[in-house]
N, C-alpha and C. Protein backbone atom coordinates (compact mmCIF):
# COMPACT_ATOMS: atom_id res chain seq x y z
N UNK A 1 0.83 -1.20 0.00
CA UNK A 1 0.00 0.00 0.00
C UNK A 1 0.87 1.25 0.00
N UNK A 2 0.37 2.24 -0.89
CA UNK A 2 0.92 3.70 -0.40
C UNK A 2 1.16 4.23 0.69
N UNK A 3 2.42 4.89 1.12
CA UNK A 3 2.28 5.11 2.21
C UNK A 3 1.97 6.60 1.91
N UNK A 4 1.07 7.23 2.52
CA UNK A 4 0.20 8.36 2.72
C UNK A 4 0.94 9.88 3.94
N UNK A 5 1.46 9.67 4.89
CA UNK A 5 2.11 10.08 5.79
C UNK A 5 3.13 9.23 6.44
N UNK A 6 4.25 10.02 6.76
CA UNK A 6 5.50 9.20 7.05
C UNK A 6 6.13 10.17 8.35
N UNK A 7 6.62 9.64 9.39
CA UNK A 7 7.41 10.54 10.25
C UNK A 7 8.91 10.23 9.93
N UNK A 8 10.24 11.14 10.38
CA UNK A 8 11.44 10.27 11.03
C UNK A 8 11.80 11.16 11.89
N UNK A 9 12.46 10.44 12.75
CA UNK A 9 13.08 10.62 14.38
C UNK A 9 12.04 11.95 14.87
N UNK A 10 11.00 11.80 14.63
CA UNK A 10 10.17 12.95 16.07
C UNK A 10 10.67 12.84 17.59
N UNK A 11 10.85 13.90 17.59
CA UNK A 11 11.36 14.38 19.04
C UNK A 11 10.42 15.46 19.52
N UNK A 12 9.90 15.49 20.80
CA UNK A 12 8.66 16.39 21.55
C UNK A 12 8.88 16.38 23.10
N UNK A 13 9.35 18.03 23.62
CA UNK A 13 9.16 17.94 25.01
C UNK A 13 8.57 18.92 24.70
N UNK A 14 7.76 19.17 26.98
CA UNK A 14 7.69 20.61 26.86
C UNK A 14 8.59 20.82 28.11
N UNK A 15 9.19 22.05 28.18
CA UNK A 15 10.04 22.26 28.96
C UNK A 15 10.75 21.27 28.80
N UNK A 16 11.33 21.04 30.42
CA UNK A 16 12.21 19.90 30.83
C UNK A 16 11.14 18.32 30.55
N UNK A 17 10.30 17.97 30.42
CA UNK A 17 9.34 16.95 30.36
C UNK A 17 9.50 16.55 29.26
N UNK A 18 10.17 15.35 28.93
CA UNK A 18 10.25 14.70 27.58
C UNK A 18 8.99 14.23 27.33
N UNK A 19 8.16 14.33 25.93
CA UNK A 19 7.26 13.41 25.19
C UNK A 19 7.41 11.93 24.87
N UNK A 20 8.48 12.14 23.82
CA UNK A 20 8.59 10.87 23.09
C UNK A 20 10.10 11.66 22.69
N UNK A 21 11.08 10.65 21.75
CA UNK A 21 12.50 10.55 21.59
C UNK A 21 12.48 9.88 20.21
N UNK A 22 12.96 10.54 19.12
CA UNK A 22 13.14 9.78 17.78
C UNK A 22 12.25 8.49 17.15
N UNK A 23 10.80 9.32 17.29
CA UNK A 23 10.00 8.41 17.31
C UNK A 23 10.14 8.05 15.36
N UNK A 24 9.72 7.25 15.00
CA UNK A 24 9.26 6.83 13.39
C UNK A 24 8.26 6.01 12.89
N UNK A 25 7.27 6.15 12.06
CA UNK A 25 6.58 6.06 11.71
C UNK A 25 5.47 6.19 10.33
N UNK A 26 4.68 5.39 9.72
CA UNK A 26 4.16 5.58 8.56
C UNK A 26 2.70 5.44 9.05
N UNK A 27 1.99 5.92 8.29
CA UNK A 27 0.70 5.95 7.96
C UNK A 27 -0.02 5.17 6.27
N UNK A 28 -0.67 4.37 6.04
CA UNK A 28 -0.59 3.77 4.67
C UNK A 28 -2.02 3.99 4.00
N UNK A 29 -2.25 4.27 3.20
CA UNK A 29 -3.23 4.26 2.68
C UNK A 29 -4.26 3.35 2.76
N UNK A 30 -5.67 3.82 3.25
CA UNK A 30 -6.74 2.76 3.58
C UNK A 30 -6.03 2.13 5.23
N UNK A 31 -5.19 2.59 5.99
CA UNK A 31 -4.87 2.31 6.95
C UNK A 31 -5.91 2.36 8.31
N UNK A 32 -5.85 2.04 9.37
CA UNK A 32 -6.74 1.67 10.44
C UNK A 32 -5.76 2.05 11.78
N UNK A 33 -6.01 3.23 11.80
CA UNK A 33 -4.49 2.92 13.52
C UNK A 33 -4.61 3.90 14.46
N UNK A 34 -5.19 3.05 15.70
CA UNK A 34 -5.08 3.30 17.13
C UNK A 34 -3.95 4.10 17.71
N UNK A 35 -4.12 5.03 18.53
CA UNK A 35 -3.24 5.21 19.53
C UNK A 35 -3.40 5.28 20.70
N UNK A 36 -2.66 4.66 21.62
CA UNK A 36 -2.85 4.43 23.14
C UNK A 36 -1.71 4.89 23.68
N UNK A 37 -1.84 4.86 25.25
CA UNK A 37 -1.05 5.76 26.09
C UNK A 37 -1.90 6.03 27.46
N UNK A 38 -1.01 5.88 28.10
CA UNK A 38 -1.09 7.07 29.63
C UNK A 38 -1.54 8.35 29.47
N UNK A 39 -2.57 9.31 30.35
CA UNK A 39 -2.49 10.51 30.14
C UNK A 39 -1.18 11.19 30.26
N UNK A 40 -0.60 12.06 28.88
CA UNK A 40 0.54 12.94 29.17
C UNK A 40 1.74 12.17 28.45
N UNK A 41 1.55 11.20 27.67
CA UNK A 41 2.25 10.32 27.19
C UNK A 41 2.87 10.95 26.04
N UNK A 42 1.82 12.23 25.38
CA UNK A 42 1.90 12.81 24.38
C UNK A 42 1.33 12.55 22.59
N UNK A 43 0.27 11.82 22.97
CA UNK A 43 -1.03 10.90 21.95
C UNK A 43 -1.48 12.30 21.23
N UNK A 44 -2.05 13.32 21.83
CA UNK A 44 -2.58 14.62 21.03
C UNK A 44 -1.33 15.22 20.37
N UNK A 45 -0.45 15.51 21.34
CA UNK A 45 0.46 16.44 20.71
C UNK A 45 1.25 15.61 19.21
N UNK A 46 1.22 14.41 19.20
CA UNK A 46 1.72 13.70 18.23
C UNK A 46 0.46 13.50 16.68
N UNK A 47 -0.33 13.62 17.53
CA UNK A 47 -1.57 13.66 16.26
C UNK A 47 -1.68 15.12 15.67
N UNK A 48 -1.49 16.49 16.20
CA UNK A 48 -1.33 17.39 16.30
C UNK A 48 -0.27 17.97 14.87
N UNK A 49 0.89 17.13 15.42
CA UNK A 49 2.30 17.33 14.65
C UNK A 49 1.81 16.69 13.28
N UNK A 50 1.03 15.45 13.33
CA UNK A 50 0.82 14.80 11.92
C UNK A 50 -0.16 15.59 11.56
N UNK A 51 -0.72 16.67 11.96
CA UNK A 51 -2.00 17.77 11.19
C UNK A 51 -1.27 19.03 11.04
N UNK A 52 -0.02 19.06 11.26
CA UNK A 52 0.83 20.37 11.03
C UNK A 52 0.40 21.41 11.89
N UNK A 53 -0.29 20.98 12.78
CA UNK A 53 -0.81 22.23 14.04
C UNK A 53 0.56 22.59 15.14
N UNK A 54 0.97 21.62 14.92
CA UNK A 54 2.22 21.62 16.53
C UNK A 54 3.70 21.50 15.19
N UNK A 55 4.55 21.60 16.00
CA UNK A 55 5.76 21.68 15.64
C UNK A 55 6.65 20.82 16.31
N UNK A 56 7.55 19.13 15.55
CA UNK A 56 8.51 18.86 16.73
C UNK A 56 9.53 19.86 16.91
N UNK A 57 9.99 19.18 17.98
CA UNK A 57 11.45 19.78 18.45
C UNK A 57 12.26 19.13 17.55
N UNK A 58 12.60 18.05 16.70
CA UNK A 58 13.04 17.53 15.97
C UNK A 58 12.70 16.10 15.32
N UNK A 59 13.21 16.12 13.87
CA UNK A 59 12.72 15.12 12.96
C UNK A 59 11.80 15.54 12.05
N UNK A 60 11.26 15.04 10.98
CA UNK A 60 10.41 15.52 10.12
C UNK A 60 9.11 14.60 10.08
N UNK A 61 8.05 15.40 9.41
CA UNK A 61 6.65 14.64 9.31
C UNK A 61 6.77 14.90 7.65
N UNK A 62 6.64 13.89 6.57
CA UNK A 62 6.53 13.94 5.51
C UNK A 62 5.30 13.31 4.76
N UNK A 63 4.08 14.19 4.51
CA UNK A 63 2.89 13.52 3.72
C UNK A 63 2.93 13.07 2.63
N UNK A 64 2.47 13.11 1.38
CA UNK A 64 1.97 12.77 0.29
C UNK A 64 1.85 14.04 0.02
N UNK A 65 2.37 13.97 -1.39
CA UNK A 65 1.94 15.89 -2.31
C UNK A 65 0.33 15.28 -2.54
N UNK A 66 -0.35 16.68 -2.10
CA UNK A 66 -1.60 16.80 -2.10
C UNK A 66 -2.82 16.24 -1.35
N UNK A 67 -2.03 15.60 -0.54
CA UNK A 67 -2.49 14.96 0.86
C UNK A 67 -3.68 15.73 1.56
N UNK A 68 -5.16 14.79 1.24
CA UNK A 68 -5.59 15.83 2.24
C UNK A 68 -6.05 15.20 3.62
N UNK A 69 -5.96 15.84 4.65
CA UNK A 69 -6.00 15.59 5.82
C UNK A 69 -6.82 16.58 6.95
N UNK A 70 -7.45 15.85 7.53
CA UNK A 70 -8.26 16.00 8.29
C UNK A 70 -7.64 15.99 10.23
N UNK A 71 -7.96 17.08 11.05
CA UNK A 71 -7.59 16.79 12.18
C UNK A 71 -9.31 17.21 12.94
N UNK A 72 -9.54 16.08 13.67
CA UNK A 72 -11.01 16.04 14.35
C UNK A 72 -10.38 16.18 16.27
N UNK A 73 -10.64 17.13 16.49
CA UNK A 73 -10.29 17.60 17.91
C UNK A 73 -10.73 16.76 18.84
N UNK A 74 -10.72 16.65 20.25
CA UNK A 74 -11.44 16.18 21.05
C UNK A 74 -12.39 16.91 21.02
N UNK A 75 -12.34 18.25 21.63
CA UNK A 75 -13.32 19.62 21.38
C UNK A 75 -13.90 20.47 19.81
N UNK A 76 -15.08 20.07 19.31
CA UNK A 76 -15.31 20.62 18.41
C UNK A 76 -15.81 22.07 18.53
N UNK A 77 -15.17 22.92 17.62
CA UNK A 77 -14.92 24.49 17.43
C UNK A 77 -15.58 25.17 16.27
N UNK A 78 -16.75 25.35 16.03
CA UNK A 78 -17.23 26.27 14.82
C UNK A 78 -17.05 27.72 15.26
N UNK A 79 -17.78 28.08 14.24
CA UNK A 79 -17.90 29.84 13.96
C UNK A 79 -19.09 30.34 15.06
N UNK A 80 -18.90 31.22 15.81
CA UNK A 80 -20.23 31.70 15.94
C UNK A 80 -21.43 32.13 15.49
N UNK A 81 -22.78 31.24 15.41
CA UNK A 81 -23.82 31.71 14.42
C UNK A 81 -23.55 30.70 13.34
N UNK A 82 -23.06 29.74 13.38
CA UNK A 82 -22.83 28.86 12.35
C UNK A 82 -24.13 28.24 12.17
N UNK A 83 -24.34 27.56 11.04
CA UNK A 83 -25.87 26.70 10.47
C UNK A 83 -24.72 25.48 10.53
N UNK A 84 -24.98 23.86 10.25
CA UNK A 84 -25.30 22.71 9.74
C UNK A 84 -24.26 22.58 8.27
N UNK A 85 -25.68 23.70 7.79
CA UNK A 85 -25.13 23.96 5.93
C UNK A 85 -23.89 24.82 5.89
N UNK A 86 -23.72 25.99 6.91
CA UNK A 86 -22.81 26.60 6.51
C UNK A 86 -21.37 25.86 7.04
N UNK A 87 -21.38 25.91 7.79
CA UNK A 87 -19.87 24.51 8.27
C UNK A 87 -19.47 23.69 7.10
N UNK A 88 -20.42 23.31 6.62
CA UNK A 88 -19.87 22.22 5.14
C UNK A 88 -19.70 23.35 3.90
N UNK A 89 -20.26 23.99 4.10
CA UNK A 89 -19.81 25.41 2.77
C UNK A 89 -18.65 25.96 2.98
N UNK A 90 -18.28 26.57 4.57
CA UNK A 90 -16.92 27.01 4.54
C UNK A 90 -16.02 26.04 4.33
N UNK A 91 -15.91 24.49 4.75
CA UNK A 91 -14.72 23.48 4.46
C UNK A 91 -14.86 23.22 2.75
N UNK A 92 -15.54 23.46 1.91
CA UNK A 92 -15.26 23.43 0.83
C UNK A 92 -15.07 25.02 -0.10
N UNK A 93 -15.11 25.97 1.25
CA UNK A 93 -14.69 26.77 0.48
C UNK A 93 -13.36 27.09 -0.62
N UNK A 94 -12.32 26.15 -0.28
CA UNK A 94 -11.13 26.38 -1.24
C UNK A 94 -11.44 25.03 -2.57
N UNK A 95 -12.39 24.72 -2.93
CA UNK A 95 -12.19 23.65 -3.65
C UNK A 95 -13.15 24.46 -4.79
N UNK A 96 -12.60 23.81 -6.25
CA UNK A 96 -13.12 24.30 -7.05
C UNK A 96 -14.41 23.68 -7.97
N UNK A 97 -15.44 23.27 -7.40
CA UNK A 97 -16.64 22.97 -7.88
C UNK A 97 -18.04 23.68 -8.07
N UNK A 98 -18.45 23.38 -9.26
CA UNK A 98 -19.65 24.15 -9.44
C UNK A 98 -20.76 23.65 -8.62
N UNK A 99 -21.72 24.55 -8.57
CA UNK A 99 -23.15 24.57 -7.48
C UNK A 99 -23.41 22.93 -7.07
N UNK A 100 -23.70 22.31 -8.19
CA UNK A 100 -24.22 20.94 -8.30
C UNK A 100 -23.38 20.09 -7.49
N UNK A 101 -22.21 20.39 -8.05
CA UNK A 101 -20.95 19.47 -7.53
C UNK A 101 -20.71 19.64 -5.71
N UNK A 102 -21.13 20.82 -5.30
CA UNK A 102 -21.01 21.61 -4.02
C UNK A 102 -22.43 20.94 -3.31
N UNK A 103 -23.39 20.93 -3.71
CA UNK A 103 -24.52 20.83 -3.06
C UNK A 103 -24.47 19.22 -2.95
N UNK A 104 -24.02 18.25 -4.09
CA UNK A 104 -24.12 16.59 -4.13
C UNK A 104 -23.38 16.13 -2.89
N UNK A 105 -21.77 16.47 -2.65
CA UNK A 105 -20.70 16.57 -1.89
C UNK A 105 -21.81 16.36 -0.36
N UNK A 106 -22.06 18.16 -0.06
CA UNK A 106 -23.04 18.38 1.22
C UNK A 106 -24.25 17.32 1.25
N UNK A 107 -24.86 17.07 0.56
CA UNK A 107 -25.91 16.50 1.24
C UNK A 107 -25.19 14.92 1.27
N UNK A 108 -24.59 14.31 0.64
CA UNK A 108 -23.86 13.06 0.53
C UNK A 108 -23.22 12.63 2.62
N UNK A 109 -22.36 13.86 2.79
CA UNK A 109 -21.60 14.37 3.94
C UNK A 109 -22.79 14.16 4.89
N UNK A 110 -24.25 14.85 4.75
CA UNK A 110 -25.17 15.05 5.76
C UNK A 110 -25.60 13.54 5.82
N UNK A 111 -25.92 13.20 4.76
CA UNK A 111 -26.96 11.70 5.01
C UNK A 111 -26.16 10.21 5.40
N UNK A 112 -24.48 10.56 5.71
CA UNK A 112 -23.41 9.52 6.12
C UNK A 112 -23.59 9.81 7.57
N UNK A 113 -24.04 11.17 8.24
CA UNK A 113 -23.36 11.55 9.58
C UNK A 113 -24.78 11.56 9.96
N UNK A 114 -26.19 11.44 9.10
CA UNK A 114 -27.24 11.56 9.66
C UNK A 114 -28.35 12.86 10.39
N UNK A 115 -27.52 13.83 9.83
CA UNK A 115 -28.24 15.07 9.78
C UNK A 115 -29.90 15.14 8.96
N UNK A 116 -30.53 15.50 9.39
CA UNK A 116 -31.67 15.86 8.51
C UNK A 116 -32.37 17.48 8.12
N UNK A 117 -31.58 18.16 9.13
CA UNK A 117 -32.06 19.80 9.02
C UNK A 117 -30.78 20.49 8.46
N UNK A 118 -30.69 21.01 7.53
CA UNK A 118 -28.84 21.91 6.91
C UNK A 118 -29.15 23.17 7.65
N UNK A 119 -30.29 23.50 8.23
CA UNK A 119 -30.41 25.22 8.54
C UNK A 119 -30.25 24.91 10.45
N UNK A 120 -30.32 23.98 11.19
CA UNK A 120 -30.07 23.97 12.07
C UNK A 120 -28.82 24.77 12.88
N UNK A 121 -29.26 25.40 13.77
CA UNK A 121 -27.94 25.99 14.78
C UNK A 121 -27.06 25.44 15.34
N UNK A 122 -25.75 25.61 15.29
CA UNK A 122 -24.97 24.79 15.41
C UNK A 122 -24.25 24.63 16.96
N UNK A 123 -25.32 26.22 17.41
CA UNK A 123 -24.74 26.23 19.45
C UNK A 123 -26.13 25.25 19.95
N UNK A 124 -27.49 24.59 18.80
CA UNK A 124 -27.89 24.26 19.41
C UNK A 124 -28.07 22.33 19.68
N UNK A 125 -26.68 22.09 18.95
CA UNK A 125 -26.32 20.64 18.95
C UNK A 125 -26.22 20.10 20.18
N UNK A 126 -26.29 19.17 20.18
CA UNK A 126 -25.38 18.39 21.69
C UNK A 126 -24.04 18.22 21.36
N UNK A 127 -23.50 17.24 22.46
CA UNK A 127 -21.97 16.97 21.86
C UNK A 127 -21.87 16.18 21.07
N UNK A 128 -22.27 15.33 21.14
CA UNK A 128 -22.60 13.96 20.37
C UNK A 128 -22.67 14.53 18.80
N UNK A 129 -23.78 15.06 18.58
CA UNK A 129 -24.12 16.08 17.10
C UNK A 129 -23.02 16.82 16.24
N UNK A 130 -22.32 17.76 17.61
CA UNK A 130 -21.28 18.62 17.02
C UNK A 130 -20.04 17.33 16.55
N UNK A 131 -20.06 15.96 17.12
CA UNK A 131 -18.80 15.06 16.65
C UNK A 131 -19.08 15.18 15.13
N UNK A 132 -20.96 14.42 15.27
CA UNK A 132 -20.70 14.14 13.72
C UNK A 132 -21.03 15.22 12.68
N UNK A 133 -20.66 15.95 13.30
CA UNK A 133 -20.87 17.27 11.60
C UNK A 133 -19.52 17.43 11.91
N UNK A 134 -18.24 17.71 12.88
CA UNK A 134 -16.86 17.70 12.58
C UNK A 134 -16.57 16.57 11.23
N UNK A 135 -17.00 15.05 11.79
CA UNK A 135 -16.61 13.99 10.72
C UNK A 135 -17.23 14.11 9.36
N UNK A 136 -18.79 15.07 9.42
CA UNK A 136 -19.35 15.32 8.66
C UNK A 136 -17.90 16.66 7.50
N UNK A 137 -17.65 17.58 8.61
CA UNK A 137 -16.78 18.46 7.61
C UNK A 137 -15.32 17.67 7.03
N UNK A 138 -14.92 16.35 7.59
CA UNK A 138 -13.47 15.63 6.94
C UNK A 138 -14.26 15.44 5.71
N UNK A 139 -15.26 14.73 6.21
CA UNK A 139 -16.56 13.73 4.66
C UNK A 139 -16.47 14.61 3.42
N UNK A 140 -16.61 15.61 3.30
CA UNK A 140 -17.38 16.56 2.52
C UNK A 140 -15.88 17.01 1.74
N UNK A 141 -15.09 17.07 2.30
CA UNK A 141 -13.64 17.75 1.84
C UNK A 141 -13.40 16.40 1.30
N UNK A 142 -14.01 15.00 1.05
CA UNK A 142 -13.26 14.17 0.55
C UNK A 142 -11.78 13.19 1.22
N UNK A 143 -11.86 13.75 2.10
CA UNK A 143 -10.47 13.29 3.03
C UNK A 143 -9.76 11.82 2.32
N UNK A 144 -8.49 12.35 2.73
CA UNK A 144 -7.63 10.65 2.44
C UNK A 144 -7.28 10.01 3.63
N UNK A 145 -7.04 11.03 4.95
CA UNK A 145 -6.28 10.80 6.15
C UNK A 145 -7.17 11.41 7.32
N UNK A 146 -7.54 10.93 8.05
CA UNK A 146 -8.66 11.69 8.97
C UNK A 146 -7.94 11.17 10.41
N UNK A 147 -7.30 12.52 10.89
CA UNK A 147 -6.29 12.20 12.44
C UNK A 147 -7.59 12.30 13.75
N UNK A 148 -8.33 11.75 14.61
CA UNK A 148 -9.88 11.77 15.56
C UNK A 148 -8.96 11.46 16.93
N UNK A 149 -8.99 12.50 17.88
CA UNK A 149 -8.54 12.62 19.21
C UNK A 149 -9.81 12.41 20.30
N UNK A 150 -9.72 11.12 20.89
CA UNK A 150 -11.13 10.53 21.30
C UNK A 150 -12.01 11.26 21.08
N UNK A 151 -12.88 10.62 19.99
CA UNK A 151 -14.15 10.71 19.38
C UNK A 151 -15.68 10.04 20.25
N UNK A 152 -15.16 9.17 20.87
CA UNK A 152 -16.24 9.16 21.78
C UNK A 152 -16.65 9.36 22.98
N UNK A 153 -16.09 10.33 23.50
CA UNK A 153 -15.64 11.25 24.55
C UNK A 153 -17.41 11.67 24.93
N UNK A 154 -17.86 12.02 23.63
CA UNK A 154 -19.24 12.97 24.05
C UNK A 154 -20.59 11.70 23.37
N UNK A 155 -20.07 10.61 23.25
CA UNK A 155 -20.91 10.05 22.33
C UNK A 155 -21.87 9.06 23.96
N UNK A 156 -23.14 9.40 22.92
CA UNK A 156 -23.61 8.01 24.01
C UNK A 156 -23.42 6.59 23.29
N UNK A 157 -24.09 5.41 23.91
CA UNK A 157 -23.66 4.05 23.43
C UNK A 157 -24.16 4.00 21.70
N UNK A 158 -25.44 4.78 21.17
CA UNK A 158 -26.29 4.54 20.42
C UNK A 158 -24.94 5.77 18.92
N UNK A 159 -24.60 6.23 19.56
CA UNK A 159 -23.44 7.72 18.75
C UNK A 159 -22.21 6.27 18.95
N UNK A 160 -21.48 5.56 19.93
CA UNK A 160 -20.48 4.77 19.49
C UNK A 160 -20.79 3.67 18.82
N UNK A 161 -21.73 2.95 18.72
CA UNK A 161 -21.96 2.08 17.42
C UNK A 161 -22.55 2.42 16.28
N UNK A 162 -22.84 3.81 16.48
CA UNK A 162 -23.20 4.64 14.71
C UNK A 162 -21.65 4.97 14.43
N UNK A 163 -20.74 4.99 15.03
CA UNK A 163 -18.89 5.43 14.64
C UNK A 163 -18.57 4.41 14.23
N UNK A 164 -18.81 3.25 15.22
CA UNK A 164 -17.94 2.07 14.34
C UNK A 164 -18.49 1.71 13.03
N UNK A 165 -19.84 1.63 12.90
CA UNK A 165 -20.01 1.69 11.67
C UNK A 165 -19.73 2.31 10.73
N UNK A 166 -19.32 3.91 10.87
CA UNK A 166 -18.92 4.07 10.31
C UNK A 166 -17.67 4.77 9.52
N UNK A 167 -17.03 3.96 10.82
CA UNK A 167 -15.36 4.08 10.51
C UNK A 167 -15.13 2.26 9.93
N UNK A 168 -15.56 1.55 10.23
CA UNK A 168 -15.71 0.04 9.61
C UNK A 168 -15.85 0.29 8.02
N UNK A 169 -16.15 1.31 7.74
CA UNK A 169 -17.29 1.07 6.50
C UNK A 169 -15.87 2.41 5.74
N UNK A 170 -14.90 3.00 6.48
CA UNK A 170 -14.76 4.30 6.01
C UNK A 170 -13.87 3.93 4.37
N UNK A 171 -13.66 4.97 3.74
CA UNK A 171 -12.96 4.56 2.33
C UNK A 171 -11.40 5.51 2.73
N UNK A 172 -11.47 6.21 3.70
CA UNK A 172 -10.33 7.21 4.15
C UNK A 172 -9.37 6.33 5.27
N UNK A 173 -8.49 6.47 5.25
CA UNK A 173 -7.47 6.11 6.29
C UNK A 173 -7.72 7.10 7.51
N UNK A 174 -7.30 6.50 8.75
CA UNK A 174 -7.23 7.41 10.10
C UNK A 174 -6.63 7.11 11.52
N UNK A 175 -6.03 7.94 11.81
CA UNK A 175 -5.26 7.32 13.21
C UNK A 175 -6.25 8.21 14.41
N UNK A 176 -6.39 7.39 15.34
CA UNK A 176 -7.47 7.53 16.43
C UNK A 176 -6.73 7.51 17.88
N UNK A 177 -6.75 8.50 18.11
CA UNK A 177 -6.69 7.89 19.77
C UNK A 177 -8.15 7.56 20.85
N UNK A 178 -8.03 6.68 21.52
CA UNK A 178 -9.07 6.21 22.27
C UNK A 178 -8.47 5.71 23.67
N UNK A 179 -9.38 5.87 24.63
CA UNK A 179 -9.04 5.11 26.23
C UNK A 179 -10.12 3.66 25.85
N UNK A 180 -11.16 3.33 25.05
CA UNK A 180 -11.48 2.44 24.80
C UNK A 180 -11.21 0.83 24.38
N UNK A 181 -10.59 0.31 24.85
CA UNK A 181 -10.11 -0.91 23.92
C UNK A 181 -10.78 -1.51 23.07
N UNK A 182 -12.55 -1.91 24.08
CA UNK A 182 -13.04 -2.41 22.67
C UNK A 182 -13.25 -1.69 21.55
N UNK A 183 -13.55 -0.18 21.29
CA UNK A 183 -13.82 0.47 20.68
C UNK A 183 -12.53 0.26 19.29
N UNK A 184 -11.56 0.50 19.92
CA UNK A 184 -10.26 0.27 19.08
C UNK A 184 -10.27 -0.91 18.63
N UNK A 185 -10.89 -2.32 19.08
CA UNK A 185 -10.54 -3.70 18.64
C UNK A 185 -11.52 -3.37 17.77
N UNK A 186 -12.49 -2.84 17.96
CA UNK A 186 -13.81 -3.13 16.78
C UNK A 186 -13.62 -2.23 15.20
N UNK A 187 -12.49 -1.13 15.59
CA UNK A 187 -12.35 -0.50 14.62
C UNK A 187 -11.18 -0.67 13.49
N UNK A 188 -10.06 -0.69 14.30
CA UNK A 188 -8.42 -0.46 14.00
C UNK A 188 -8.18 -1.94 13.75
N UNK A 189 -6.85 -1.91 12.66
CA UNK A 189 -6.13 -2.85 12.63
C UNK A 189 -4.70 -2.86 12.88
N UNK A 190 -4.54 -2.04 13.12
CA UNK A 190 -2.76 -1.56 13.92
C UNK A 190 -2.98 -0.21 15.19
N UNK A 191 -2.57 -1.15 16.34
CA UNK A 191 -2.34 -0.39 17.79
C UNK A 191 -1.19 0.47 17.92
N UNK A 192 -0.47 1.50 18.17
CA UNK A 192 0.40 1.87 18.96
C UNK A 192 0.57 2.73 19.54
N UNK A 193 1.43 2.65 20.93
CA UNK A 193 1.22 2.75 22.11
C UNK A 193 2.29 3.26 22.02
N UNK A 194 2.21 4.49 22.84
CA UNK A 194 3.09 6.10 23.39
C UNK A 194 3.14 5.81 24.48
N UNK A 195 4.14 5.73 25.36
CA UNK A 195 4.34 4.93 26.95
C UNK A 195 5.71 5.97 27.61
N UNK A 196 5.84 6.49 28.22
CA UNK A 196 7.14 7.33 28.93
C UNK A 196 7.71 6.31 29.69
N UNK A 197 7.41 5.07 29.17
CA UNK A 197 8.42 3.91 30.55
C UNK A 197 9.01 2.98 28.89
N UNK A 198 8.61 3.46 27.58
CA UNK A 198 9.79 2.81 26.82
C UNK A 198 10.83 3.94 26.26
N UNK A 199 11.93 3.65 25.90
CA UNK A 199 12.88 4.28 25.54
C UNK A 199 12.74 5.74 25.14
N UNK A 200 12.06 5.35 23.90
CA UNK A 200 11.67 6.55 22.95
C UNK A 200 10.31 7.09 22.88
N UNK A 201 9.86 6.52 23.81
CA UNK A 201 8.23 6.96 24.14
C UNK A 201 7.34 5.84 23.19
């Protein structure tokens, strides 16, 4: 398989507090991969670095030219006054498609994540809701690589078996962190584990 994202030797403290130590790593196309850890192990800040949000202290993160990638927060963050519809209009705002092509995309995005209103308020979601219109905005951009920093954090039981389905089902690659195991056994097919009691984290 392609490999899609690639690290070598990542290095991450803050301050005096080491992260991880010359870590390396690939990501592959159509890939499935967990991350686990201790709190503070440094699982976000490393998902972070593979979304170009953070910066190591050393080593490089090398994608794919034209790579697109997705980073799904623990905390989802819109605009104030945001709609449903407009969240999926601004993430395709840099792409170049006509009306048809724009509107097929959105409603495609809505009826995977299970939306039924596009004019809905978006302060008046639950948490659960605001996950899936985040996964809803990777959907819609088409994603190849979708990085999800526990995703079921806000979900109830009925929101985590609508995920596995449909991350089971996904056509995008994605690395996940979760405190869940089964959640991870039911989803992922490659685990790894960020630990401050091995060498290099």
């Amino acid at each position: 398989m392609a490999v899609l994202l690639s690290c070598q030797a990542l290095t991450k403290a803050y301050g005096a507090r080491p992260l991880f130590h010359d870590i390396s790593l690939g990501v592959s196309d159509g890939e499935r991969m967990g991350l686990i850890g201790p709190n503070g192990a440094g699982k976000s800040t490393l998902l972070r670095i593979f979304a170009g949000d953070e910066k190591p202290d050393g080593g490089t993160v090398s994608p794919r030219r034209g790579l697109r990638t997705a980073y799904i927060a623990q905390e989802d963050l819109f605009p104030q006054g945001a709609t449903v519809e407009g969240v999926l209009m601004d993430a395709l705002a840099g792409e170049t498609l006509d009306e048809i092509e724009r509107e097929v995309r959105i409603e495609v995005a809505l009826n995977r994540v299970g939306f039924d209103r596009r004019d809905q308020a978006v302060e008046t979601l639950s948490g659960g809701w605001k996950k899936r219109l985040s996964l809803a905005r990777a959907l819609v951009r088409e994603t190849e690589l979708v990085l999800i920093d526990e995703p079921t954090n806000h979900l109830d039981l009925e929101g985590v078996l609508w995920l596995e389905g449909l991350l089971r089902e996904a056509s995008f690659a994605f690395v996940l962190i979760s405190h869940d195991r089964v959640f991870l056994e039911n989803v992922t097919t490659r685990i790894v584990e960020l630990h401050p009691q091995y060498a290099e984290g």
